[in-house]
C-alpha atoms as a PDB file:
ATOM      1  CA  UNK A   1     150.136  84.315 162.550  1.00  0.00           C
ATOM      2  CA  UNK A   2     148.617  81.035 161.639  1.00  0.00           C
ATOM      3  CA  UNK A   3     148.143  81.355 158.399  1.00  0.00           C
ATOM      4  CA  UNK A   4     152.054  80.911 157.478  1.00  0.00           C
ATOM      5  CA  UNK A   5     151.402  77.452 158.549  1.00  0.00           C
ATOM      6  CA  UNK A   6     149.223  76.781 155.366  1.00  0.00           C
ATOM      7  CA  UNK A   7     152.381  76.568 153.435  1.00  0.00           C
ATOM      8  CA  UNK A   8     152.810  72.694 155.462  1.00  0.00           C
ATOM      9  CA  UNK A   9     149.655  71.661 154.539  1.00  0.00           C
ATOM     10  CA  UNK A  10     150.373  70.140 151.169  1.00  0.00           C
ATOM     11  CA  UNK A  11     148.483  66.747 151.495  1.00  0.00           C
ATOM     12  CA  UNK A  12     145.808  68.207 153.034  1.00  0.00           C
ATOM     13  CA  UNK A  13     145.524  70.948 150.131  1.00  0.00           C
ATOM     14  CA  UNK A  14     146.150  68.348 147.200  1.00  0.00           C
ATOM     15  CA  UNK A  15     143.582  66.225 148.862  1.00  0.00           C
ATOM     16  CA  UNK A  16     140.815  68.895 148.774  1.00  0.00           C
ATOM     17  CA  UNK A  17     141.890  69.914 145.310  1.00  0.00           C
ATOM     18  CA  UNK A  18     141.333  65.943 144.248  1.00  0.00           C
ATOM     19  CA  UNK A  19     137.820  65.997 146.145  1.00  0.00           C
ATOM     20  CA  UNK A  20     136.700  69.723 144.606  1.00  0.00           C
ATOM     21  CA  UNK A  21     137.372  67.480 141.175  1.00  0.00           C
ATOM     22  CA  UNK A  22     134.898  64.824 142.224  1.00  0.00           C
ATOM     23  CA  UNK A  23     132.635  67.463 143.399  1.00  0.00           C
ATOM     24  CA  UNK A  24     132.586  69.430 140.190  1.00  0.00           C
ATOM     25  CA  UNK A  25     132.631  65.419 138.517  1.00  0.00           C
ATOM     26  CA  UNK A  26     129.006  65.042 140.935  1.00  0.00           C
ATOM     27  CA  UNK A  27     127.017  67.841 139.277  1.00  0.00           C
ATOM     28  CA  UNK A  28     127.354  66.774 135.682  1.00  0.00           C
ATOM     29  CA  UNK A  29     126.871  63.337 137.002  1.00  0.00           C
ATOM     30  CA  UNK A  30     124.438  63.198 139.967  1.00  0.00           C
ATOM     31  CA  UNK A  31     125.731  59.868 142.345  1.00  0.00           C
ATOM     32  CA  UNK A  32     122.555  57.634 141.818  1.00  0.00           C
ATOM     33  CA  UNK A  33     120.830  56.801 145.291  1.00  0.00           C
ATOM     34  CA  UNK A  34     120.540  53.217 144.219  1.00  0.00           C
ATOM     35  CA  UNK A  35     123.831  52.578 143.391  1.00  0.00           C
ATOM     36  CA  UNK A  36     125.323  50.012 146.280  1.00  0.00           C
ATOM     37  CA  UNK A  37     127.897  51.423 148.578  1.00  0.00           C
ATOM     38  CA  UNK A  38     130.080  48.847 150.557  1.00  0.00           C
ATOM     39  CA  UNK A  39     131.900  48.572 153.824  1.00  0.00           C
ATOM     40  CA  UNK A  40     134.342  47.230 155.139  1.00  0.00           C
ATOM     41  CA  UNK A  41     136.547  49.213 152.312  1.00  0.00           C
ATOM     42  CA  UNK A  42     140.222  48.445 151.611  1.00  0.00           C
ATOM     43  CA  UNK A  43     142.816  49.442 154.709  1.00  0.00           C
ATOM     44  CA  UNK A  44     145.457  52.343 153.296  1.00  0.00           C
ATOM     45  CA  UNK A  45     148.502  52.826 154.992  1.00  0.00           C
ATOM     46  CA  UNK A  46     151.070  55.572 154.906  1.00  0.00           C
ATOM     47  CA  UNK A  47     153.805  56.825 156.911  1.00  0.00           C
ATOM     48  CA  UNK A  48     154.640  60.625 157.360  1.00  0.00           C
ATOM     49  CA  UNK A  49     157.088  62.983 158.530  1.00  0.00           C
ATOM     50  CA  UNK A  50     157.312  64.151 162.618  1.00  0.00           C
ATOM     51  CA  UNK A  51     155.276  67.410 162.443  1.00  0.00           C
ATOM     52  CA  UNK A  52     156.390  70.767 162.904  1.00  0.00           C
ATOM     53  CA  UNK A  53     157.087  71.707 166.555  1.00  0.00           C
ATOM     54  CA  UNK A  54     155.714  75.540 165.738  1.00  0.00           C
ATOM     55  CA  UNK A  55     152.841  74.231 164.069  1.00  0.00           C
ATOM     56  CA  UNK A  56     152.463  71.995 167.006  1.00  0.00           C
ATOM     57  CA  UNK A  57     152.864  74.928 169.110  1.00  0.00           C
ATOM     58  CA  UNK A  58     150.714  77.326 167.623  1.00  0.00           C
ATOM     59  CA  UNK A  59     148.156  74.359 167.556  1.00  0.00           C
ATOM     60  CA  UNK A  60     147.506  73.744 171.103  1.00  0.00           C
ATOM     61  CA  UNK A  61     148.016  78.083 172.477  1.00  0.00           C
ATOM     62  CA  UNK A  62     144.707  78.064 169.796  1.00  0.00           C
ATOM     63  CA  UNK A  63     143.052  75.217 171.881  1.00  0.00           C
ATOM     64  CA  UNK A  64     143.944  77.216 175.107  1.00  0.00           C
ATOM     65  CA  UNK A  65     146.358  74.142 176.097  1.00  0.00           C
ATOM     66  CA  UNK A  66     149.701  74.523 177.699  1.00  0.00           C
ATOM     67  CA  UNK A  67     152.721  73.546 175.092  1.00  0.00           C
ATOM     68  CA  UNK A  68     155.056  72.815 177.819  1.00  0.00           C
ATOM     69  CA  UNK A  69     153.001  70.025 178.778  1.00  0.00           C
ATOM     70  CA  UNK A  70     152.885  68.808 175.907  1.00  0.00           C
ATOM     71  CA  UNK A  71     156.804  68.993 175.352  1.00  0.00           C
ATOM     72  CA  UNK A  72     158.271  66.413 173.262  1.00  0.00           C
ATOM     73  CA  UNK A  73     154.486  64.629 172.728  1.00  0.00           C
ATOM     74  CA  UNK A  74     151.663  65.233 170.136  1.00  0.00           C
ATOM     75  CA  UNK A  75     148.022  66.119 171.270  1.00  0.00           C
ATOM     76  CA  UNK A  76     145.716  63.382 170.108  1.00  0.00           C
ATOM     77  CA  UNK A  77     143.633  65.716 169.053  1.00  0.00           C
ATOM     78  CA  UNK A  78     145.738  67.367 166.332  1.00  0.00           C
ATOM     79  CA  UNK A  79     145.063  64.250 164.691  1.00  0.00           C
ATOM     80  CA  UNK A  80     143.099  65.525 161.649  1.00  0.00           C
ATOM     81  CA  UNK A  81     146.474  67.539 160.725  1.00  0.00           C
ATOM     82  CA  UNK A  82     148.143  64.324 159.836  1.00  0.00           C
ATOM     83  CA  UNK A  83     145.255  61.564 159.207  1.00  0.00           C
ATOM     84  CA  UNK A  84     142.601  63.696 156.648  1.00  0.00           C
ATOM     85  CA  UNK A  85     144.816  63.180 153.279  1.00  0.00           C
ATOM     86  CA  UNK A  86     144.646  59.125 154.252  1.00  0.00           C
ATOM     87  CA  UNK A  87     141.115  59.642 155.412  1.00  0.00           C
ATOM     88  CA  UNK A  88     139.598  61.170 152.286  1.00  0.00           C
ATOM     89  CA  UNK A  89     141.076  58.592 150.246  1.00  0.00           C
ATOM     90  CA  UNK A  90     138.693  55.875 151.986  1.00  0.00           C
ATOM     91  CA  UNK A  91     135.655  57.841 150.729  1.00  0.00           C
ATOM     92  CA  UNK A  92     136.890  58.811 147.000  1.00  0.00           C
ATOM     93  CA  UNK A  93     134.761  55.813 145.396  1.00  0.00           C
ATOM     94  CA  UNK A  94     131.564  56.220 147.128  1.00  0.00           C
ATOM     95  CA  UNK A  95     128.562  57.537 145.465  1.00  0.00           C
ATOM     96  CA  UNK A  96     127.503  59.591 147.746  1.00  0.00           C
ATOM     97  CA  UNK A  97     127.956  63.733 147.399  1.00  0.00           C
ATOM     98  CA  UNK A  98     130.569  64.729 148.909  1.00  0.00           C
ATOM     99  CA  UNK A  99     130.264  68.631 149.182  1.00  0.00           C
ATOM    100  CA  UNK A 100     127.617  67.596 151.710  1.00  0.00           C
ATOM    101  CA  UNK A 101     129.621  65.476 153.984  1.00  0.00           C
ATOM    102  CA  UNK A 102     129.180  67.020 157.613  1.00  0.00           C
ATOM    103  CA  UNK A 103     130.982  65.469 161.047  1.00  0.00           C
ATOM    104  CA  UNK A 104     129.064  63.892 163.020  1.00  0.00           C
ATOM    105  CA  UNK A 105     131.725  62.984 165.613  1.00  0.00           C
ATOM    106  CA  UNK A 106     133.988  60.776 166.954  1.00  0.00           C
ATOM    107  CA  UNK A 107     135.738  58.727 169.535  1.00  0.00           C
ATOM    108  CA  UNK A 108     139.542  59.168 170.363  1.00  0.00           C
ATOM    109  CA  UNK A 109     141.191  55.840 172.053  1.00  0.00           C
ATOM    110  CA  UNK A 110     144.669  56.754 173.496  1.00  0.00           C
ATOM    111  CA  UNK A 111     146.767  53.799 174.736  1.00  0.00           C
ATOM    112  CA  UNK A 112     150.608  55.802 174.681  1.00  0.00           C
ATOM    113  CA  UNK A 113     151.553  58.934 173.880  1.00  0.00           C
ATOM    114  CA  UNK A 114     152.753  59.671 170.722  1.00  0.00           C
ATOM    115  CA  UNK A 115     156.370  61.092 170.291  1.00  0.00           C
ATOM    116  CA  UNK A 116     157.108  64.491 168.372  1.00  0.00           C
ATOM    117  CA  UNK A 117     160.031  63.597 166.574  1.00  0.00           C
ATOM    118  CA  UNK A 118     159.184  60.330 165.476  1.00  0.00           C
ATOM    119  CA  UNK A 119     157.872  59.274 161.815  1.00  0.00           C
ATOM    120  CA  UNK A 120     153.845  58.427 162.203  1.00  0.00           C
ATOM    121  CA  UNK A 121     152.404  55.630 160.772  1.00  0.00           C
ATOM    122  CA  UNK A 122     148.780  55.647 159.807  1.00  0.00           C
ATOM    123  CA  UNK A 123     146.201  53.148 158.356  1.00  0.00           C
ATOM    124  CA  UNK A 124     142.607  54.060 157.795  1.00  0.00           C
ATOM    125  CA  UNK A 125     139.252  52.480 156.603  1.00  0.00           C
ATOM    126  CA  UNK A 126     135.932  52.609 155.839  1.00  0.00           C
ATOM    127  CA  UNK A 127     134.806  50.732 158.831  1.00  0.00           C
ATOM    128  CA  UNK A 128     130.511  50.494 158.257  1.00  0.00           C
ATOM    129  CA  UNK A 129     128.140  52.523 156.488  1.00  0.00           C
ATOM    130  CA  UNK A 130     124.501  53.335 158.337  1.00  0.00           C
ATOM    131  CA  UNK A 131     122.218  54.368 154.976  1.00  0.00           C
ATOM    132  CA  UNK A 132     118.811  54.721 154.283  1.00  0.00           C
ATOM    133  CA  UNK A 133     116.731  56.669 151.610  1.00  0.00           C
ATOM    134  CA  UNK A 134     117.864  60.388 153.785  1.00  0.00           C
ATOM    135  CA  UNK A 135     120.908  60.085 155.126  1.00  0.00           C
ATOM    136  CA  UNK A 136     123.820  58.255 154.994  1.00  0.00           C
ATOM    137  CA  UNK A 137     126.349  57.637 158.194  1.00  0.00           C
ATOM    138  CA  UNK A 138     129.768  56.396 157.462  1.00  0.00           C
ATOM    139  CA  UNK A 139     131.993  55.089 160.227  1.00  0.00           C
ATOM    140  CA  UNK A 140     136.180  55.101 159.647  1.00  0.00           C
ATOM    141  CA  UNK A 141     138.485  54.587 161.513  1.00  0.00           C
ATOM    142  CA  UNK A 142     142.398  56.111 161.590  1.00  0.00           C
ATOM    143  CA  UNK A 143     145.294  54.435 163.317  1.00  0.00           C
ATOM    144  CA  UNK A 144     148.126  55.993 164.661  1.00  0.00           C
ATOM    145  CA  UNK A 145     151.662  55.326 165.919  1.00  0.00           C
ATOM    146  CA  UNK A 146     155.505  54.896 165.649  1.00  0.00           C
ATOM    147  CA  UNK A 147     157.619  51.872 164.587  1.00  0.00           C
ATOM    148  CA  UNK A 148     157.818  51.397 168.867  1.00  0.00           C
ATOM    149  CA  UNK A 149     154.259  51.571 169.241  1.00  0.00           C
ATOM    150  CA  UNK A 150     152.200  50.994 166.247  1.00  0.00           C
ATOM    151  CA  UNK A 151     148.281  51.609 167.735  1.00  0.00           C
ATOM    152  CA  UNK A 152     149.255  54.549 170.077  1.00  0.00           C
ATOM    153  CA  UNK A 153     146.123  56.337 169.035  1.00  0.00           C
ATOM    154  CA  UNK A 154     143.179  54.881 167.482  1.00  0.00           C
ATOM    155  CA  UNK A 155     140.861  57.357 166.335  1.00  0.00           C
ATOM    156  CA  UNK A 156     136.895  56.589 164.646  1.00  0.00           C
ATOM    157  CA  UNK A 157     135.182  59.237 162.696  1.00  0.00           C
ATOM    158  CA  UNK A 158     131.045  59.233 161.956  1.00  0.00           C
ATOM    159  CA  UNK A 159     130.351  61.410 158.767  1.00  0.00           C
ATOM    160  CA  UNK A 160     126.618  62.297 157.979  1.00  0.00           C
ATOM    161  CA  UNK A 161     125.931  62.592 154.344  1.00  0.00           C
ATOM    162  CA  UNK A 162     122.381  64.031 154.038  1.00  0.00           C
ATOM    163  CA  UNK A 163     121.264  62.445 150.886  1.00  0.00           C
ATOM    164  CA  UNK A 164     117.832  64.437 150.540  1.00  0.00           C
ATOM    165  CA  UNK A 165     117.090  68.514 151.122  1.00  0.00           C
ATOM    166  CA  UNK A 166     115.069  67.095 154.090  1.00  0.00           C
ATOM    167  CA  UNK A 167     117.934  65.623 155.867  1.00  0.00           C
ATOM    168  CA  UNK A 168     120.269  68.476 155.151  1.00  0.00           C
ATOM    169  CA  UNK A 169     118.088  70.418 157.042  1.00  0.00           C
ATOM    170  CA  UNK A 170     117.450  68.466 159.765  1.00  0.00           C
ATOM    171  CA  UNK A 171     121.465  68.170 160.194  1.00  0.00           C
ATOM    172  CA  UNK A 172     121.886  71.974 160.015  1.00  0.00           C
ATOM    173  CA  UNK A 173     119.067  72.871 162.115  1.00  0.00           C
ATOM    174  CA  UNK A 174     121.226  70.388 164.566  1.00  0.00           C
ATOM    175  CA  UNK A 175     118.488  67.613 165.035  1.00  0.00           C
ATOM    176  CA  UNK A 176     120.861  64.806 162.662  1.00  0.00           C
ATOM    177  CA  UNK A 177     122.061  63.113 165.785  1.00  0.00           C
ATOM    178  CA  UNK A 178     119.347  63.519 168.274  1.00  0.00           C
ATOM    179  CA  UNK A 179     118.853  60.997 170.698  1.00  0.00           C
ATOM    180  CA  UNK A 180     114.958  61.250 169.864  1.00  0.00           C
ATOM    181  CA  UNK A 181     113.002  63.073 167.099  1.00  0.00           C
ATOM    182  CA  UNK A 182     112.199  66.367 167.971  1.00  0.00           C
ATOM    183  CA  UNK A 183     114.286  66.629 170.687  1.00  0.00           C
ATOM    184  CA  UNK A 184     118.319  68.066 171.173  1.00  0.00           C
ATOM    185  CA  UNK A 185     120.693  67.620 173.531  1.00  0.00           C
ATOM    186  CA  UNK A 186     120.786  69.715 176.585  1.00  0.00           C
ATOM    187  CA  UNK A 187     123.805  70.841 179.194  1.00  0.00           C
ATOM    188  CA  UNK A 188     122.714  69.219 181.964  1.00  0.00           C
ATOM    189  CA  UNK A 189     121.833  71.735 184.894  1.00  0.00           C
ATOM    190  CA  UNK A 190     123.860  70.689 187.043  1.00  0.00           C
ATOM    191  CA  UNK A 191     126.478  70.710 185.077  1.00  0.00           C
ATOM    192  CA  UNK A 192     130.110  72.423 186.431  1.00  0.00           C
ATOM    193  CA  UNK A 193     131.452  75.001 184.126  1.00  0.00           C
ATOM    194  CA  UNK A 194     135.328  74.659 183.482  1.00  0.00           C
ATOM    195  CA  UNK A 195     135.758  76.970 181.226  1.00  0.00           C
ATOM    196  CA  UNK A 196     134.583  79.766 178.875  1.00  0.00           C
ATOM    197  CA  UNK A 197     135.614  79.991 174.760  1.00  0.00           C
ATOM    198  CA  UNK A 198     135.447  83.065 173.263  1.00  0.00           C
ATOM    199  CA  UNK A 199     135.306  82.664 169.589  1.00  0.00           C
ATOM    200  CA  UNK A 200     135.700  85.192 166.934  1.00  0.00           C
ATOM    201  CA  UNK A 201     134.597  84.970 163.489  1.00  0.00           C
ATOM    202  CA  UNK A 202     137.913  84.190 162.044  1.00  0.00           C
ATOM    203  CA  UNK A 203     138.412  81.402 164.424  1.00  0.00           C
ATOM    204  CA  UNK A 204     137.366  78.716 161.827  1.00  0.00           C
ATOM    205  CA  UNK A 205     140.197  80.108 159.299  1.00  0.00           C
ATOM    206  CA  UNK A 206     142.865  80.423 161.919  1.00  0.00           C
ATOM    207  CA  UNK A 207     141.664  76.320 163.006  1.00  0.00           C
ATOM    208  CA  UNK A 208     141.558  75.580 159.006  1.00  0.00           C
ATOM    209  CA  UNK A 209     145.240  77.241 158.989  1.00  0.00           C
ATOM    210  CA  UNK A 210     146.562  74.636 161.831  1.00  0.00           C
ATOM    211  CA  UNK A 211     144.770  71.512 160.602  1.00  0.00           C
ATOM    212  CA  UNK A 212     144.524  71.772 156.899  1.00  0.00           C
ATOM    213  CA  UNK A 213     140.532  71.564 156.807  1.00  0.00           C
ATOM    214  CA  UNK A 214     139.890  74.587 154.753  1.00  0.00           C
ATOM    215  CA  UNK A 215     136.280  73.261 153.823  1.00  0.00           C
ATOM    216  CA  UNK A 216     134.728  77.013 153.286  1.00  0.00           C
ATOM    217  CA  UNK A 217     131.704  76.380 155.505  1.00  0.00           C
ATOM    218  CA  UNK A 218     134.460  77.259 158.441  1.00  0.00           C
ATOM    219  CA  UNK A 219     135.688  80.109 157.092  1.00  0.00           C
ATOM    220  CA  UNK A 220     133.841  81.909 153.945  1.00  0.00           C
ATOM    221  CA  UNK A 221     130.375  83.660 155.044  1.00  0.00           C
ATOM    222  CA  UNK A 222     128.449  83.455 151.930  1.00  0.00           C
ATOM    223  CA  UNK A 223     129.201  79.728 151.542  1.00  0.00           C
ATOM    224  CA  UNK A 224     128.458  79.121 155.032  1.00  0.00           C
ATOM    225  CA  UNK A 225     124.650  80.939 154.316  1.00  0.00           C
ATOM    226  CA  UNK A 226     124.346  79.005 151.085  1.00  0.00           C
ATOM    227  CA  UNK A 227     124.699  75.689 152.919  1.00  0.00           C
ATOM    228  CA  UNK A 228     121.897  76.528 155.125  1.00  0.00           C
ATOM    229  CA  UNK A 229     124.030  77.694 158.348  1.00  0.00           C
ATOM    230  CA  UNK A 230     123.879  81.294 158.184  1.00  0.00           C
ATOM    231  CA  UNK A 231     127.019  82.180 158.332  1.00  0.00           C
ATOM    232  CA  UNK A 232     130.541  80.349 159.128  1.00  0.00           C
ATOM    233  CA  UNK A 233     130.294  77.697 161.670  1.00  0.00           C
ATOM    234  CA  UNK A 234     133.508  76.085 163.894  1.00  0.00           C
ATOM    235  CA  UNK A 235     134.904  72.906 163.294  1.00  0.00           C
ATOM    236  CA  UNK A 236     133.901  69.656 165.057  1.00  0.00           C
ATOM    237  CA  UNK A 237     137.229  68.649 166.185  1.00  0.00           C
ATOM    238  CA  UNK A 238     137.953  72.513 167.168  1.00  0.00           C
ATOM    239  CA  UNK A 239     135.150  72.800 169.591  1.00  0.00           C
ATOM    240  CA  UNK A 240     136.238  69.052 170.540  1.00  0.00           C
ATOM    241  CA  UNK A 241     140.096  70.040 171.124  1.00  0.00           C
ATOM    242  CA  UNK A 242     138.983  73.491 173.354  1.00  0.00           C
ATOM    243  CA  UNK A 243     136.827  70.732 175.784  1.00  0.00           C
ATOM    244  CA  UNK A 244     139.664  68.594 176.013  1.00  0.00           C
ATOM    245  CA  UNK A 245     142.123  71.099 176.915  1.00  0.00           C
ATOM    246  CA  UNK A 246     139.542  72.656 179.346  1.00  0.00           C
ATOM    247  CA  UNK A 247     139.828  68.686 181.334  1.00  0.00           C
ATOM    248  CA  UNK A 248     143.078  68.563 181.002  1.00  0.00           C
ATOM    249  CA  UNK A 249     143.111  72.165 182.848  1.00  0.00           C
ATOM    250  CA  UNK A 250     140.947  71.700 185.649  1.00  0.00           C
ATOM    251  CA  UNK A 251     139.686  68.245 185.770  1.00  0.00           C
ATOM    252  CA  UNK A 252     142.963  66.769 185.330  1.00  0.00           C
ATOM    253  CA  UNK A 253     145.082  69.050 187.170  1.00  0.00           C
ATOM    254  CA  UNK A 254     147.250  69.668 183.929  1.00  0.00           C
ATOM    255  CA  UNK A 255     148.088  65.835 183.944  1.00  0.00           C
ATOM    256  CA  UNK A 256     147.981  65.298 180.022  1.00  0.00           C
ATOM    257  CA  UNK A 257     148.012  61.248 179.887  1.00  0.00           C
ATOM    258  CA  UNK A 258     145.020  61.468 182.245  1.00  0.00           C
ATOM    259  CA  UNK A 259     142.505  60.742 179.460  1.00  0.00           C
ATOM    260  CA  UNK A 260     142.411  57.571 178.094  1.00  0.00           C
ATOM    261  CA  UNK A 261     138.939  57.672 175.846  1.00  0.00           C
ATOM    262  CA  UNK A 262     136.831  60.487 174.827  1.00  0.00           C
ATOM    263  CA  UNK A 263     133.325  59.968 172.684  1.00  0.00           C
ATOM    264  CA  UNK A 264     131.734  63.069 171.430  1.00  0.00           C
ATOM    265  CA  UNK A 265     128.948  63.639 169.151  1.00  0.00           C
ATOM    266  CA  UNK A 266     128.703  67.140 167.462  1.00  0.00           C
ATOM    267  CA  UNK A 267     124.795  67.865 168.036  1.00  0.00           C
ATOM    268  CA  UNK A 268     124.639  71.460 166.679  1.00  0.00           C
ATOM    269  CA  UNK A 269     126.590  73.695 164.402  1.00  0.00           C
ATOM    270  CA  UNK A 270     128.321  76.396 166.346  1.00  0.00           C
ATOM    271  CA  UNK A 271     128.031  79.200 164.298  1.00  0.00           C
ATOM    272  CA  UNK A 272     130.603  82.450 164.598  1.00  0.00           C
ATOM    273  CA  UNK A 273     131.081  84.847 166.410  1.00  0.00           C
ATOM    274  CA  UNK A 274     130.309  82.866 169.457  1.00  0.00           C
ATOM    275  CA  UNK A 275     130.704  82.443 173.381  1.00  0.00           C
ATOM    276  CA  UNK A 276     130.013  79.170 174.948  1.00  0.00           C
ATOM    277  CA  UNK A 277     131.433  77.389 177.530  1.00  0.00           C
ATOM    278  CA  UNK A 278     132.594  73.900 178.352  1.00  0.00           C
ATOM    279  CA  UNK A 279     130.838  71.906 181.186  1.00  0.00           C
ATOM    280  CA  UNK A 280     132.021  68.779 182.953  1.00  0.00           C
ATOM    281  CA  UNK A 281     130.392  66.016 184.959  1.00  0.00           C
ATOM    282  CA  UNK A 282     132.090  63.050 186.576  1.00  0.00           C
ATOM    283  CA  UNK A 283     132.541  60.865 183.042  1.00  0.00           C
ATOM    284  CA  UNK A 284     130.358  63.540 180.853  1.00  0.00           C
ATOM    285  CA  UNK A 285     131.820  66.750 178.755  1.00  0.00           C
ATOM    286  CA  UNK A 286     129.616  69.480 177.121  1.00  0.00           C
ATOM    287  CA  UNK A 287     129.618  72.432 175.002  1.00  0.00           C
ATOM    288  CA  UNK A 288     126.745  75.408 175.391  1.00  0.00           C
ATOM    289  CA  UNK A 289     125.969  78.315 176.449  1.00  0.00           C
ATOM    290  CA  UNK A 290     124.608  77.728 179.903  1.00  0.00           C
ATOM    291  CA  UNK A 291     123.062  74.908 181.828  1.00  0.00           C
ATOM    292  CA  UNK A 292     120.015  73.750 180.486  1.00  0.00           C
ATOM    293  CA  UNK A 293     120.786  75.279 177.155  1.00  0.00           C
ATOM    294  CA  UNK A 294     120.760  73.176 173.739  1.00  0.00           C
ATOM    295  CA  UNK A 295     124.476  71.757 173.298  1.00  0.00           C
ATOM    296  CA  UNK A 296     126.887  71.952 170.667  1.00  0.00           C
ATOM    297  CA  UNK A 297     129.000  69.230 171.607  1.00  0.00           C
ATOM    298  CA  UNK A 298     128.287  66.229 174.175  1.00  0.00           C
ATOM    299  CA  UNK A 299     130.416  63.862 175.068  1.00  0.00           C
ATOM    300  CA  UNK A 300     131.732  60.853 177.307  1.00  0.00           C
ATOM    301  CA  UNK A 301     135.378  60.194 178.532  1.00  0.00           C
ATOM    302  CA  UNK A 302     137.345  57.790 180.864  1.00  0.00           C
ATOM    303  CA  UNK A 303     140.688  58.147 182.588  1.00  0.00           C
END
């Protein structure tokens, strides 16, 4: 079951229990608007320990990926597991509220695999931050790899901080990140399909289990209705991980060091229960539920 695996999610828990501080710190002492937030921030570096090879396991038979593949190697994707802890700690002096940071999406850049038994070492930053008087977009970025290869993985992460009730609405209702106003994202129709996800309504607890990222809009209904969503919705980087597995499946013939960059934008929250599927064109990667329907995840990759 994946929930033993919370147990190895220390850094991630302590770093949740440090932001639920600042959170509870925010609502006797509102962040001001006007107060100047800048970027580039400091770069933090850390090394930690090769992950577990069940966790690792357990990981990627969730994302519907083949473990044997991936033998001896980490998924880029799993990245949030290990880079969140160093992550959070580039956002802890903004004044911004955090209990309303949502994922906008992000871009993975992989130039070598990255070995399983090796110590990781990580830097992150606050790269750029994209505000006006409704929103706010923030832009790090998380480096990854081993005394052999130190930039194996570089991974950059948008955030969307909706700063009025206005733009918290427009983010839930999915229109944060729309190409144009009043329009969303589309699977194209002639779209292929590679692959259906079946999702069940614990599927954001059991992906909170294997990554750490217990934020309770995943995984605790009333929260999820409270924050406008109406009910749980899935993680970003879960629908994200399901698509890439799905390429490395079909498109890729099971070749795993096949993809080389993927860019995906998270254009509509994917509430649970659910079943979508993922859709491919040459260079393009989607999430809905059928072509021509809105999308909950578009993307761009390169081999």
């Amino acid at each position: 079951m994946n929930a033993r695996h919370l147990l190895q999610q220390g850094p991630m828990l302590a770093t949740l229990g440090r932001m639920a501080v600042k959170v509870l710190q925010q609502r006797f002492e509102p962040p001001r608007p006007d107060t100047p937030a800048t970027a580039p921030g400091p770069r933090l570096t850390e090394t930690v320990a090769p992950r577990d090879p069940a966790l690792v396991a357990d990981y990627l038979r969730w994302c519907k990926g083949d473990p044997s593949a991936w033998r001896g190697t980490l998924p880029p994707h799993l990245f949030p597991q290990w880079g969140f802890p160093l992550l959070a700690r580039t956002l802890a002096d903004l004044p911004y509220p955090l209990a309303r940071v949502l994922n906008g999406g992000c871009r993975l850049e992989i130039a070598a695999p990255l070995p399983a038994d090796e110590p990781l070492e990580l830097s992150a930053q606050l790269v750029e931050i994209n505000a006006d008087a409704r929103r706010a977009v923030l832009h790090q970025r998380l480096v990854t790899g081993t005394a052999r290869a130190p930039e194996s993985l570089v991974s950059h992460l948008y955030a969307y901080v909706p700063l009025t009730d206005a733009g918290a609405g427009e983010k839930a209702r999915g229109r944060g990140r729309s190409p144009a106003k009043g329009t969303r994202p589309l699977v194209p129709v002639d779209a292929r399909e590679i692959g259906q996800m079946r999702l069940t309504a614990s599927a954001g607890f059991e992906f909170a289990c294997l990554t750490g990222d217990l934020n309770p809009v995943h995984w605790l209904v009333p929260y999820g209705r409270a924050a406008g969503f109406g009910g749980t919705i899935l993680h970003g980087f879960a629908t994200m991980s399901r698509a890439i597995e799905r390429l490395n499946r079909v498109v890729f013939a099971g070749d795993i060091r096949a993809l080389k960059v993927v860019d995906v934008k998270f254009t509509r929250p994917l509430r649970l229960p659910a079943r979508v599927a993922v859709f491919q064109k040459p260079g393009e990667l989607f999430v809905g539920e059928a072509p021509g329907a809105p999308a909950y995840l578009t993307g761009t990759y390169d081999v």
